[in-house]
C-alpha atoms as a PDB file:
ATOM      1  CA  UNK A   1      69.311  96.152 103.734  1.00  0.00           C
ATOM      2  CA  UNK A   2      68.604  97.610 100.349  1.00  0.00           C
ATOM      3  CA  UNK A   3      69.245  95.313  97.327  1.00  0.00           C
ATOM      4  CA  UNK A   4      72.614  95.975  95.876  1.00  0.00           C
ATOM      5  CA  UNK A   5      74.656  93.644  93.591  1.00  0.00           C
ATOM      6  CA  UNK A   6      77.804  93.038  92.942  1.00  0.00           C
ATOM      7  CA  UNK A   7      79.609  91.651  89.732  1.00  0.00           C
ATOM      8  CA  UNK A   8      83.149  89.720  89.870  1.00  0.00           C
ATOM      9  CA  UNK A   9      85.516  90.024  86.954  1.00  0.00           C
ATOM     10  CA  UNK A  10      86.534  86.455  88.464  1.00  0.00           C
ATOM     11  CA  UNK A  11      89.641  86.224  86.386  1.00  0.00           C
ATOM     12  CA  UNK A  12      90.889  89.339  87.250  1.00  0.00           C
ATOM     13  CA  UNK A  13      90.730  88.524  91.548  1.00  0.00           C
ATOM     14  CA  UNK A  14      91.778  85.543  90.979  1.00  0.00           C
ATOM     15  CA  UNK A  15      94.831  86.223  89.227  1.00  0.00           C
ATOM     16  CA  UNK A  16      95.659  88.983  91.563  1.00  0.00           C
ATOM     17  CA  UNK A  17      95.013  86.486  94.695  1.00  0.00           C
ATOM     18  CA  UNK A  18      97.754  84.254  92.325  1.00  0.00           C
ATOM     19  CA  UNK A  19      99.989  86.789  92.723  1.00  0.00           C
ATOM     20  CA  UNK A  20      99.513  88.292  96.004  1.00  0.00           C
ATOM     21  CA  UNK A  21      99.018  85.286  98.174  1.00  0.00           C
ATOM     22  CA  UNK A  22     102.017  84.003  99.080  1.00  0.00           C
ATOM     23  CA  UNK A  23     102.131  80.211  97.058  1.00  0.00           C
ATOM     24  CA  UNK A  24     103.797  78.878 100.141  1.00  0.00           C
ATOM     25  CA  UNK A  25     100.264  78.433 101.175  1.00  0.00           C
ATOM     26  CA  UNK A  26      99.395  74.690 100.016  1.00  0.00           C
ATOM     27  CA  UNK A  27      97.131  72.258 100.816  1.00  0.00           C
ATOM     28  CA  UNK A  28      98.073  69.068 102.892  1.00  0.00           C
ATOM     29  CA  UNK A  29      98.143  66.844  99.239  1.00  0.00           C
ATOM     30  CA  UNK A  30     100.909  69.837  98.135  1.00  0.00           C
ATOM     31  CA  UNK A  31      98.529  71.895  95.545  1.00  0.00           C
ATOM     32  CA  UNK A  32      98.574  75.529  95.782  1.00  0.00           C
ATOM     33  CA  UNK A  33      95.194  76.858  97.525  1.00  0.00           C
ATOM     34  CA  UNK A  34      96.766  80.830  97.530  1.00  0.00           C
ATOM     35  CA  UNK A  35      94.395  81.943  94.607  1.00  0.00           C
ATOM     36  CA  UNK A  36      91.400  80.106  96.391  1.00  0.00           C
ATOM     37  CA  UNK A  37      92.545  81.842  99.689  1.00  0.00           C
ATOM     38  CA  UNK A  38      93.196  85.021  98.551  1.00  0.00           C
ATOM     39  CA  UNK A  39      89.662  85.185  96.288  1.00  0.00           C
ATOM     40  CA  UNK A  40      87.456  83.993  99.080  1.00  0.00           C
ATOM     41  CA  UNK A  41      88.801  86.451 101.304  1.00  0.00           C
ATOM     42  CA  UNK A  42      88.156  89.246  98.164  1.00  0.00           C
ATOM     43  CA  UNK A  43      84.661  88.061  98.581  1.00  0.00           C
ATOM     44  CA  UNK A  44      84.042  88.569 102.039  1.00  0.00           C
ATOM     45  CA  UNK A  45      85.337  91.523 102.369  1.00  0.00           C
ATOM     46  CA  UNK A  46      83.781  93.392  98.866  1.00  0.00           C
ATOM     47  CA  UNK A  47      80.489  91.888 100.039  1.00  0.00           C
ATOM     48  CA  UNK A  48      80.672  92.782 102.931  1.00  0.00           C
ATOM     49  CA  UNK A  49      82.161  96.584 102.537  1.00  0.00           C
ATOM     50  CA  UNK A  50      80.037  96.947  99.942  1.00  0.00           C
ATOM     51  CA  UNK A  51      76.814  95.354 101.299  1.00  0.00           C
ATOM     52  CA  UNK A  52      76.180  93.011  98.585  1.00  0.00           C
ATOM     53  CA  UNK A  53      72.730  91.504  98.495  1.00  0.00           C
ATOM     54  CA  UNK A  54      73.834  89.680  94.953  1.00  0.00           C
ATOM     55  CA  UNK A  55      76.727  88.651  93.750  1.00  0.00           C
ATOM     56  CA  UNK A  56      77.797  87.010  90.268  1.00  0.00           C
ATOM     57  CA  UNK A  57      81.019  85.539  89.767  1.00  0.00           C
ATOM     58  CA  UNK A  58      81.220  86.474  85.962  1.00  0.00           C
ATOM     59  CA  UNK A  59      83.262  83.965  83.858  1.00  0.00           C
ATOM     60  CA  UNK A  60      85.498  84.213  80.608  1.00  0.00           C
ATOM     61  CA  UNK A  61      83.896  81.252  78.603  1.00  0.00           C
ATOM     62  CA  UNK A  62      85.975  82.738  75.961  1.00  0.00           C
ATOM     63  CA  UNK A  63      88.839  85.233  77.045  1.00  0.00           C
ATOM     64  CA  UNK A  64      89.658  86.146  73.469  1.00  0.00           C
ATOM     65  CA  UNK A  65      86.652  85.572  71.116  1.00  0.00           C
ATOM     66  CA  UNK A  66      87.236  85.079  67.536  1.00  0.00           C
ATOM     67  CA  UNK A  67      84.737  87.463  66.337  1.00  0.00           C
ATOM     68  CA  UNK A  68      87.593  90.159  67.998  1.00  0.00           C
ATOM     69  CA  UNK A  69      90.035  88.598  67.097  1.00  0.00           C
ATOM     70  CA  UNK A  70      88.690  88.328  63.567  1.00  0.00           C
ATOM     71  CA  UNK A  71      88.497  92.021  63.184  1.00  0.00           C
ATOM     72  CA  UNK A  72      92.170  93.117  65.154  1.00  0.00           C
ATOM     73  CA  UNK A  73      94.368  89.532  64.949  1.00  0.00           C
ATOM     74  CA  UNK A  74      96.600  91.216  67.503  1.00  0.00           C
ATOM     75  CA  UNK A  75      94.170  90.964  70.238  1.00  0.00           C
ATOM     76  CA  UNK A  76      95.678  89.830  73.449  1.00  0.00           C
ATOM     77  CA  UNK A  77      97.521  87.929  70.922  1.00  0.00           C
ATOM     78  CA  UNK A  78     100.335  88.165  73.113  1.00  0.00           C
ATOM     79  CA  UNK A  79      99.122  85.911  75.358  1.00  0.00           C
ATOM     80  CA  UNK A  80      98.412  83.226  73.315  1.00  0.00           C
ATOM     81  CA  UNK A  81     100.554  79.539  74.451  1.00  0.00           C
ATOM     82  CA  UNK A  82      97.953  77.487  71.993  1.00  0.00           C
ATOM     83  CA  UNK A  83      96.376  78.501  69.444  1.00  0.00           C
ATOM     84  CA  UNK A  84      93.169  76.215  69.203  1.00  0.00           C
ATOM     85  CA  UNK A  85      91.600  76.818  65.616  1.00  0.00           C
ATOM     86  CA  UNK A  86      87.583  76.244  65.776  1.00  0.00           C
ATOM     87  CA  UNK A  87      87.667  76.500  69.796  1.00  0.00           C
ATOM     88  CA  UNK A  88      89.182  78.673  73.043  1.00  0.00           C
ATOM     89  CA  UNK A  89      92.980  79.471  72.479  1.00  0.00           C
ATOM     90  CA  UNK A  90      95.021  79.027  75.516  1.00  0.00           C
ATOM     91  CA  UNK A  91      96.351  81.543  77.836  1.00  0.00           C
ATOM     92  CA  UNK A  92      99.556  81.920  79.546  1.00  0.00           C
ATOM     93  CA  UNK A  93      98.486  80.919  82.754  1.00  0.00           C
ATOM     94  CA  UNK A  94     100.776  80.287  85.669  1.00  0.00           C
ATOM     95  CA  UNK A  95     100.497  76.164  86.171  1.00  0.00           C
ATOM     96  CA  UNK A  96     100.417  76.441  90.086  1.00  0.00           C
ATOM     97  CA  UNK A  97      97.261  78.949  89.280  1.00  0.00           C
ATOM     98  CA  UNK A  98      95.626  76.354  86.896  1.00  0.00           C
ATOM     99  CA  UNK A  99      95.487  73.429  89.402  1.00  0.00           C
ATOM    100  CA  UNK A 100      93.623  75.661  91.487  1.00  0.00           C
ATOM    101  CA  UNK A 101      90.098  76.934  88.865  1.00  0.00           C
ATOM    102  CA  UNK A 102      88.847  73.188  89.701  1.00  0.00           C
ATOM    103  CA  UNK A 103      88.646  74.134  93.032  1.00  0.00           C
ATOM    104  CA  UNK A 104      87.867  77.962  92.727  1.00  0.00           C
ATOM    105  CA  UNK A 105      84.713  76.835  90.992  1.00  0.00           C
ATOM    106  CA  UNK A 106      83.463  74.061  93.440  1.00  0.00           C
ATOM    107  CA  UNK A 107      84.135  76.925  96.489  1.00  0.00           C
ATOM    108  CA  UNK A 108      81.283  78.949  94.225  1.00  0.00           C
ATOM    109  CA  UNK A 109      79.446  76.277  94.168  1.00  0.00           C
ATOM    110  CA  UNK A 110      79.555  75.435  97.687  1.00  0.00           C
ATOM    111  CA  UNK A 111      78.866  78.927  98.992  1.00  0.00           C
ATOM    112  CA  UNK A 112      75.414  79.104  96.454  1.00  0.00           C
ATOM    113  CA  UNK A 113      77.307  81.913  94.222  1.00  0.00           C
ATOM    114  CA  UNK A 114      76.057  82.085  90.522  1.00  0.00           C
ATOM    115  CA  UNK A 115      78.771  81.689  88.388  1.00  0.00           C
ATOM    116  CA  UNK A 116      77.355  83.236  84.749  1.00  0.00           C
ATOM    117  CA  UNK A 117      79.038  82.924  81.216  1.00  0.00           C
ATOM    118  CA  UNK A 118      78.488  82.682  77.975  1.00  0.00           C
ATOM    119  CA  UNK A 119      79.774  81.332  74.651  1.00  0.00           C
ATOM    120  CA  UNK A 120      82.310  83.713  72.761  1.00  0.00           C
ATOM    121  CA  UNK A 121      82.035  85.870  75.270  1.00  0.00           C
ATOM    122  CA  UNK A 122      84.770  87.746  77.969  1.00  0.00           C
ATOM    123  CA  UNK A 123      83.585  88.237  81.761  1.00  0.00           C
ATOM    124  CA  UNK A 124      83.252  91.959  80.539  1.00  0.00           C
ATOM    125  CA  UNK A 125      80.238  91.240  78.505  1.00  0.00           C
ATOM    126  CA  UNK A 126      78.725  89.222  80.684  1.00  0.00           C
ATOM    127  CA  UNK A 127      79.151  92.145  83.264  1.00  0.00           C
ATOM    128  CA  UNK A 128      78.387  94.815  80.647  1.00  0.00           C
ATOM    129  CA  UNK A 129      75.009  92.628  80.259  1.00  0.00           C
ATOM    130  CA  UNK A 130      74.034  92.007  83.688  1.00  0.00           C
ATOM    131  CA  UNK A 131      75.120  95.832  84.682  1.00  0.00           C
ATOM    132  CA  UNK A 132      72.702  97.104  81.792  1.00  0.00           C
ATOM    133  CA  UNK A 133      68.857  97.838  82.657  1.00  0.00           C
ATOM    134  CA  UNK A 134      69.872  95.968  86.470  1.00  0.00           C
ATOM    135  CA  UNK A 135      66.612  95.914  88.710  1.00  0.00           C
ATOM    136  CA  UNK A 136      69.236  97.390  91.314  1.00  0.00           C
ATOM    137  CA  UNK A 137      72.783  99.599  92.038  1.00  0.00           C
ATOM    138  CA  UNK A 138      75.352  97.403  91.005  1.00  0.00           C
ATOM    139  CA  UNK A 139      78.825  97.234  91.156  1.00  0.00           C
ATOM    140  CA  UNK A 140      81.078  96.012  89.081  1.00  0.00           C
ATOM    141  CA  UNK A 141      85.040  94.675  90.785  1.00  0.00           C
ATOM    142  CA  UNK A 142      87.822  94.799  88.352  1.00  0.00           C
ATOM    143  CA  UNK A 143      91.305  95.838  87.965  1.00  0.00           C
ATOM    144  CA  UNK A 144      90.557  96.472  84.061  1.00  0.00           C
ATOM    145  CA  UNK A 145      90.087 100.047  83.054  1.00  0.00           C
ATOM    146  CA  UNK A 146      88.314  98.883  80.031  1.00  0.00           C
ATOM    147  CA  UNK A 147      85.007  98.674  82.205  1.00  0.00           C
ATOM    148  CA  UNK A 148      84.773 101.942  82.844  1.00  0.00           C
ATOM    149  CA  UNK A 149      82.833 102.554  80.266  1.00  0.00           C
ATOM    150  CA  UNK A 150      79.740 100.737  82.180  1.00  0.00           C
ATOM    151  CA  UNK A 151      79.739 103.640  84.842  1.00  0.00           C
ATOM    152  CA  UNK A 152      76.805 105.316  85.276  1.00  0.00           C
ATOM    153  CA  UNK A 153      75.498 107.185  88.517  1.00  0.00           C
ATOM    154  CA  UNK A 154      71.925 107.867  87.056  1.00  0.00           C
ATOM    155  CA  UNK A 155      71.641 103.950  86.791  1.00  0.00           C
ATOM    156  CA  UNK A 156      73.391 103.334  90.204  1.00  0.00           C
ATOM    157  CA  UNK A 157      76.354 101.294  88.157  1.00  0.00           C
ATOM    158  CA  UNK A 158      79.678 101.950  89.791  1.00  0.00           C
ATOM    159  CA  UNK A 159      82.931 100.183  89.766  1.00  0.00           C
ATOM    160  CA  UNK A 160      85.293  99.184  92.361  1.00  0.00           C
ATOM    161  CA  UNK A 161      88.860  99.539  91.307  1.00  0.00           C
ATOM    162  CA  UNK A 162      91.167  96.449  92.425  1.00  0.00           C
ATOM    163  CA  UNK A 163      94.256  97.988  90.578  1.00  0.00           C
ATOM    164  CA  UNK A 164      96.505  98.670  93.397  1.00  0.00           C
ATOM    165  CA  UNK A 165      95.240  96.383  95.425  1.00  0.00           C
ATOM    166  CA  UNK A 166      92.796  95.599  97.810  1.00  0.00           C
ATOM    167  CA  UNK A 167      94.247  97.942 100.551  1.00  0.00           C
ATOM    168  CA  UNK A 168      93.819 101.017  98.174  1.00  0.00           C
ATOM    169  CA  UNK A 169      90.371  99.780  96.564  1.00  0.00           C
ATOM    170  CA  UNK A 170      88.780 102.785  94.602  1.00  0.00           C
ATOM    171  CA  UNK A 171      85.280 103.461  93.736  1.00  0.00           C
ATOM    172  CA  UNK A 172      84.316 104.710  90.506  1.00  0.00           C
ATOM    173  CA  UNK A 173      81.970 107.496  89.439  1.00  0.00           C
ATOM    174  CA  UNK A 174      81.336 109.585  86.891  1.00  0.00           C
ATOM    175  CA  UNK A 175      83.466 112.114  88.193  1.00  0.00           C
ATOM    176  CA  UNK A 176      86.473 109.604  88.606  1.00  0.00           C
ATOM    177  CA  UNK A 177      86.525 108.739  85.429  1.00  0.00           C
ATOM    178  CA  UNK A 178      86.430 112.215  83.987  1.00  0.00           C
ATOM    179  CA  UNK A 179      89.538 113.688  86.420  1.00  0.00           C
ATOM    180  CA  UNK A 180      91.669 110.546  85.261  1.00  0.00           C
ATOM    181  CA  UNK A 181      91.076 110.601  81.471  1.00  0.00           C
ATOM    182  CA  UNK A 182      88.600 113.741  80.823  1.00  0.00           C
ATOM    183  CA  UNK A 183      86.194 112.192  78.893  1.00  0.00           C
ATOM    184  CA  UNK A 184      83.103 110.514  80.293  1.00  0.00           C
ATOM    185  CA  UNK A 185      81.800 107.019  80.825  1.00  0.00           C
ATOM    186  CA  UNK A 186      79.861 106.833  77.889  1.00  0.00           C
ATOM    187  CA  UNK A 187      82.876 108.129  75.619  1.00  0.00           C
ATOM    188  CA  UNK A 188      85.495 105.899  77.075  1.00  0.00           C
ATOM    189  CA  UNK A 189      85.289 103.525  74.543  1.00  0.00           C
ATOM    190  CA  UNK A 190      85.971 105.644  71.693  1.00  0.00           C
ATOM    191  CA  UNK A 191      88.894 106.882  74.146  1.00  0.00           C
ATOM    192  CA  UNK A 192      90.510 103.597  74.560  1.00  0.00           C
ATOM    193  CA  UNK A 193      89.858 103.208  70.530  1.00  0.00           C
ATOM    194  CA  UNK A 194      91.581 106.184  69.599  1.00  0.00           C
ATOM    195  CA  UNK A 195      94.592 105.391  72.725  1.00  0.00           C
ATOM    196  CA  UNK A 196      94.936 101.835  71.985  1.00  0.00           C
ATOM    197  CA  UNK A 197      95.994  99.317  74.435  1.00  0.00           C
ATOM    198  CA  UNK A 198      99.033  97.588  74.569  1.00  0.00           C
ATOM    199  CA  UNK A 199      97.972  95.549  77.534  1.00  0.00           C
ATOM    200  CA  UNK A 200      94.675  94.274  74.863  1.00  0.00           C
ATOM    201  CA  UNK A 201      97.451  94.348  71.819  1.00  0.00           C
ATOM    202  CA  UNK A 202      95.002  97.093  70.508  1.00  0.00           C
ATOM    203  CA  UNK A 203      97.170  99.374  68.719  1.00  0.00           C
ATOM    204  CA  UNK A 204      95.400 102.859  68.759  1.00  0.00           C
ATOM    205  CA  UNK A 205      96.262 105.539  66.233  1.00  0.00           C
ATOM    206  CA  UNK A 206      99.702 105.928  65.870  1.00  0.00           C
ATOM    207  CA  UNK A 207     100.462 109.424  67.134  1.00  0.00           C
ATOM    208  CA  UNK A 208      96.916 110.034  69.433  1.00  0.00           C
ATOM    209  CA  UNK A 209      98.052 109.810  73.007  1.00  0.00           C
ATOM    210  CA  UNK A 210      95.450 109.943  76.308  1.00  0.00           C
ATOM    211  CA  UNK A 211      95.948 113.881  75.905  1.00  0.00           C
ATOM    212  CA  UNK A 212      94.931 114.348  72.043  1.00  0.00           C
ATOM    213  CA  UNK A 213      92.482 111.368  72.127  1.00  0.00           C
ATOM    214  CA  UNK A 214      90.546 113.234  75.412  1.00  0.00           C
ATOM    215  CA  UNK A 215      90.825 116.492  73.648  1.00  0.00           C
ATOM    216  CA  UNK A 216      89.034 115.285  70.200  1.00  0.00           C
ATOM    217  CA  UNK A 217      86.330 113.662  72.125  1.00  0.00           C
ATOM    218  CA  UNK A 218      85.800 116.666  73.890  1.00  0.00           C
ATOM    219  CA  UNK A 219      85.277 119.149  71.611  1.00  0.00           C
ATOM    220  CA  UNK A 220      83.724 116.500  68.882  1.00  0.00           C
ATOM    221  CA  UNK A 221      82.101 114.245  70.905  1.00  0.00           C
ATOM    222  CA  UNK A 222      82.123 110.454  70.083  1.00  0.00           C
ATOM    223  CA  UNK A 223      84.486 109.019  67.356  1.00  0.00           C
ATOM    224  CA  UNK A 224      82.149 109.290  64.608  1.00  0.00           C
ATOM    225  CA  UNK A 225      81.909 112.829  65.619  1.00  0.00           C
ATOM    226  CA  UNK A 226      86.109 113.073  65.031  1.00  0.00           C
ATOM    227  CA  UNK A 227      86.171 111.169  61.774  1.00  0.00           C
ATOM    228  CA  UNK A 228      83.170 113.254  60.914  1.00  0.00           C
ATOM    229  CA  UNK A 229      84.998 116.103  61.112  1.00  0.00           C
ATOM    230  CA  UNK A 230      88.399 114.967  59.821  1.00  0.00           C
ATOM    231  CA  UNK A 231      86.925 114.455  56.569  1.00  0.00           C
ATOM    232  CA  UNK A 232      85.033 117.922  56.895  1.00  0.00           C
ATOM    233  CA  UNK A 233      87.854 119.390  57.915  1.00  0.00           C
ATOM    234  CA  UNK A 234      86.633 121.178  60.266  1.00  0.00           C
ATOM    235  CA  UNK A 235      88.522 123.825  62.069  1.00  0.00           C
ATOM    236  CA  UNK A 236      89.451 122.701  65.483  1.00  0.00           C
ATOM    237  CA  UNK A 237      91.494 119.812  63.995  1.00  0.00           C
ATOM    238  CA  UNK A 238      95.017 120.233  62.800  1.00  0.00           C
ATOM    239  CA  UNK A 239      96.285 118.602  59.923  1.00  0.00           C
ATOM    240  CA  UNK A 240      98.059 116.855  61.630  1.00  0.00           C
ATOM    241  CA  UNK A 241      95.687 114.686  63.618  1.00  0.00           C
ATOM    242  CA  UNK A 242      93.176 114.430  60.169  1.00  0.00           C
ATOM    243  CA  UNK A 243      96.060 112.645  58.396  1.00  0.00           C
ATOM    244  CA  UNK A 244      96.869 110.150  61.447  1.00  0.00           C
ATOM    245  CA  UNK A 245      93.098 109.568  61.770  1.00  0.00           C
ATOM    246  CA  UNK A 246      93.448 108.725  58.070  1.00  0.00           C
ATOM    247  CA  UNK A 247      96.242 106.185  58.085  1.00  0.00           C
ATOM    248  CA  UNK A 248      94.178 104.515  60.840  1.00  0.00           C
ATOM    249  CA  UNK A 249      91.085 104.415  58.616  1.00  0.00           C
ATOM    250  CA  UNK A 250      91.314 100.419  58.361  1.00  0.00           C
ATOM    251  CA  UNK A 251      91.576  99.710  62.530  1.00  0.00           C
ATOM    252  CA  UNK A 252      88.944 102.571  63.045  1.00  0.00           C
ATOM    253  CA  UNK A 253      86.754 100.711  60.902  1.00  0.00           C
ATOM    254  CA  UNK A 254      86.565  97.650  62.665  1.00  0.00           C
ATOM    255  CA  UNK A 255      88.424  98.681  66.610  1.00  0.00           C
ATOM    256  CA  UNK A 256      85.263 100.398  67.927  1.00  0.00           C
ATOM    257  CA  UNK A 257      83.182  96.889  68.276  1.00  0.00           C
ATOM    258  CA  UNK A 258      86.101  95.034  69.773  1.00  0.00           C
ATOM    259  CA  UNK A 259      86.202  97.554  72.375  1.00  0.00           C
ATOM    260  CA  UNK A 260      83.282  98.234  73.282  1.00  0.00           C
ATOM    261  CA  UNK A 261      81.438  95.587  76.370  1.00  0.00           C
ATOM    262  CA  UNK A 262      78.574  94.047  74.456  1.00  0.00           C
ATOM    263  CA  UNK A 263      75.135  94.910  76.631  1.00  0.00           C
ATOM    264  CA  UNK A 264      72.743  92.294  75.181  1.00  0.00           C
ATOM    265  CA  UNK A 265      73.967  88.699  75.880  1.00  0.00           C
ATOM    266  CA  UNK A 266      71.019  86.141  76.010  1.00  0.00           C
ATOM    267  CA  UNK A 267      71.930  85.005  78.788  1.00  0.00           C
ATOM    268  CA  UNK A 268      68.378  84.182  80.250  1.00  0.00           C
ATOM    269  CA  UNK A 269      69.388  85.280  83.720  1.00  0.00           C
ATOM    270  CA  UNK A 270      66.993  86.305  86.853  1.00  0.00           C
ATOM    271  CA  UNK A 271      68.376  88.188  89.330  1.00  0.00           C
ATOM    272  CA  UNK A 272      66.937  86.148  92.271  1.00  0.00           C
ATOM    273  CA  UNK A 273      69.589  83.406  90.959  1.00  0.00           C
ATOM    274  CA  UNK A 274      72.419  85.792  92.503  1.00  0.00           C
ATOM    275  CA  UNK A 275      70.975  86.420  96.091  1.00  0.00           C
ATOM    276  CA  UNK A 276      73.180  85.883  98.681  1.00  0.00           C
ATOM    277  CA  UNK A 277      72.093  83.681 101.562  1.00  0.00           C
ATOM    278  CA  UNK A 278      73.642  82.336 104.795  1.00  0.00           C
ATOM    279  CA  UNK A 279      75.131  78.563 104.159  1.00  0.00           C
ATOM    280  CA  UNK A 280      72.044  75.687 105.334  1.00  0.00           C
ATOM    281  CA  UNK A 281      73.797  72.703 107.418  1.00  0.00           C
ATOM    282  CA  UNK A 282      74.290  70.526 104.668  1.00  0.00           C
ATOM    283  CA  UNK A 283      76.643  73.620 103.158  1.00  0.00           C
ATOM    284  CA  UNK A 284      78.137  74.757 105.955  1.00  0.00           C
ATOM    285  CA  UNK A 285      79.520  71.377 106.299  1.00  0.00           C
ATOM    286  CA  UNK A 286      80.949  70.786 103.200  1.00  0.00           C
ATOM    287  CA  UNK A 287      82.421  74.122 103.304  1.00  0.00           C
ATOM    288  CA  UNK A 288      84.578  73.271 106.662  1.00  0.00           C
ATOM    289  CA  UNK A 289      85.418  69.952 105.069  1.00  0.00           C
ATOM    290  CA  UNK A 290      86.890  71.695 101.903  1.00  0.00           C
ATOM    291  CA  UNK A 291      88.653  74.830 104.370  1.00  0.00           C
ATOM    292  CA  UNK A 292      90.194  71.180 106.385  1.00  0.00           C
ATOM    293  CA  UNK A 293      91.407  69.191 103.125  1.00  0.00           C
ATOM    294  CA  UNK A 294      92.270  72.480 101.478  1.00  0.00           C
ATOM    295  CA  UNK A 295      93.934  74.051 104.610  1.00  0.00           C
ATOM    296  CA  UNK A 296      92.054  77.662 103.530  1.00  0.00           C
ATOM    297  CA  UNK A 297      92.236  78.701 107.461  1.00  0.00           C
ATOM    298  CA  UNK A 298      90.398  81.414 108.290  1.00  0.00           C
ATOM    299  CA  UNK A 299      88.836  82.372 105.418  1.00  0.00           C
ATOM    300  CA  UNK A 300      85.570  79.531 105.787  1.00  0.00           C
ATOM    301  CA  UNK A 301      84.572  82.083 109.076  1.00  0.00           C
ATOM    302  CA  UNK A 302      85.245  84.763 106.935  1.00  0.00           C
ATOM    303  CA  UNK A 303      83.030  83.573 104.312  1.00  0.00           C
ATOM    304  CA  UNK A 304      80.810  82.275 106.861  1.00  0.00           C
ATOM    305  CA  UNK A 305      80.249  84.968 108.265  1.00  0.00           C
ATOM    306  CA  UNK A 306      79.948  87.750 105.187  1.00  0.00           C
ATOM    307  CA  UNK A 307      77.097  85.130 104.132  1.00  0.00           C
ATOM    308  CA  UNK A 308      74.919  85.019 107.782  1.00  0.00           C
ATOM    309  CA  UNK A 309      75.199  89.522 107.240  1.00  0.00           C
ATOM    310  CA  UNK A 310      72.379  88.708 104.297  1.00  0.00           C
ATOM    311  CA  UNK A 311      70.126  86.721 106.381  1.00  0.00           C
END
């Protein structure tokens, strides 16, 4: 089997398994075990689909870093339940999804999956590092659009789209991402810039929708190819658009490094550290014991058996 890996934005599958597990599904002590279910299963069936020979579970050590937060306050300010002033704010997290991370991370642990983050740092970076200059194809799983800006076929680096859910999983290209937004990879975070994201509390430019913000990029290139020639006024531009660019001057200055997936973590990572390999007896073991005090049913075969496929 060729070498291919694969990169978790954990967060986002495990949120989703939150959500689309029913939490009926408990343990025998009473704590939820639906986002543990419904992730493990995620990860035997993307590995296996996909034919993952590594895998990373990439981890928010910081979900909203101050350095982004320093430059756009708003951030994903709207998520905020506690601020934490010198540390990692809060996030509105359901409580019955809490109680389970503890035991999302020791199932990681127990199946020999790297789990990589880094200080001030989102999952996305740590992808956006691990995806950049990769020994291998990779493939990045995410629900967030924001990532698309990592796809890039000459590299091998595609994404697999958990959005609707993981009946209707899409894969990525190139060519996806220009048919959705008509820009490419490589411009799609000046895109998102220029949009904004109310999702990321990024405002955007006031006025520049998906159409105008795809149509600028097009004929100008990258953003400091529009401002370029909003100040030249060059034709092409309507006056319009040059004086909304302007009263955005201050979040233009500042919104393109907030968006954009940093590339060059040190995060002193080898990619032999991510191989998958089938479970040794001492492993195996404790993984039944946790799927029988956990009640996680079927999925310890199914993980079971997506890890033996890499032997």
């Amino acid at each position: 089997m060729a070498d291919r890996m694969m990169l978790l934005d954990t967060a986002s599958l495990y949120f989703r398994a939150f959500f689309g597990v029913p939490d009926s599904i408990v343990s025998p002590d009473g704590t939820p075990v639906n986002a543990v279910r419904g992730l493990g299963d995620m990860i035997a069936r993307l590995t296996t689909d996909y034919e993952a020979t590594h895998l990373v579970a990439c981890w928010d050590d910081d979900w909203r870093p101050a350095w982004r937060v320093e430059r756009i306050p708003s951030y994903k300010a709207h998520r905020v339940v506690e601020a934490v002033p010198g540390g990692v704010d809060v996030e509105e997290t359901p409580p019955g999804l809490v109680a389970q991370i503890p035991r999302i991370r020791e199932l990681l642990d127990v199946l020999g999956i790297a789990v990589v983050g880094a200080p001030q740092a989102e999952a996305d970076d740590v992808i956006g590092t691990l995806a950049t200059g990769a020994p291998m194809p990779v493939d990045i799983v995410t629900g967030d659009r924001d990532l698309f800006q990592l796809v890039d076929d000459a590299a091998g680096v595609r994404l697999i789209n958990t959005a609707r859910g993981m009946s209707k999983l899409e894969v990525v290209t190139e060519a996806t991402v220009v048919g959705k937004y008509g820009v490419l990879p490589q411009q799609y975070a000046d895109f998102a810039t220029l949009r904004g994201d109310a999702s990321d509390g990024l405002p955007g430019v006031a006025g520049v929708g998906e159409k105008t913000a795809a149509g600028l990029l097009q004929t100008f290139g990258t953003l400091d190819g529009v401002l370029a020639a909003a100040e030249a006024g060059e034709p092409g531009m309507s006056a319009g658009v040059r004086a909304k660019l302007a009263a955005a001057a201050d979040y233009l200055a500042v919104a393109p490094e907030v968006v954009r997936v940093r590339r060059e973590l040190p995060l002193g990572f080898e990619p032999d550290a991510a191989k998958l390999r089938p479970l040794d007896a001492t492993a195996r073991e404790r993984l039944e014991q946790l799927g029988a005090e956990w009640n996680l049913g079927g999925t310890v075969g199914r993980l079971e058996a997506a890890l033996d496929r890499t032997a």
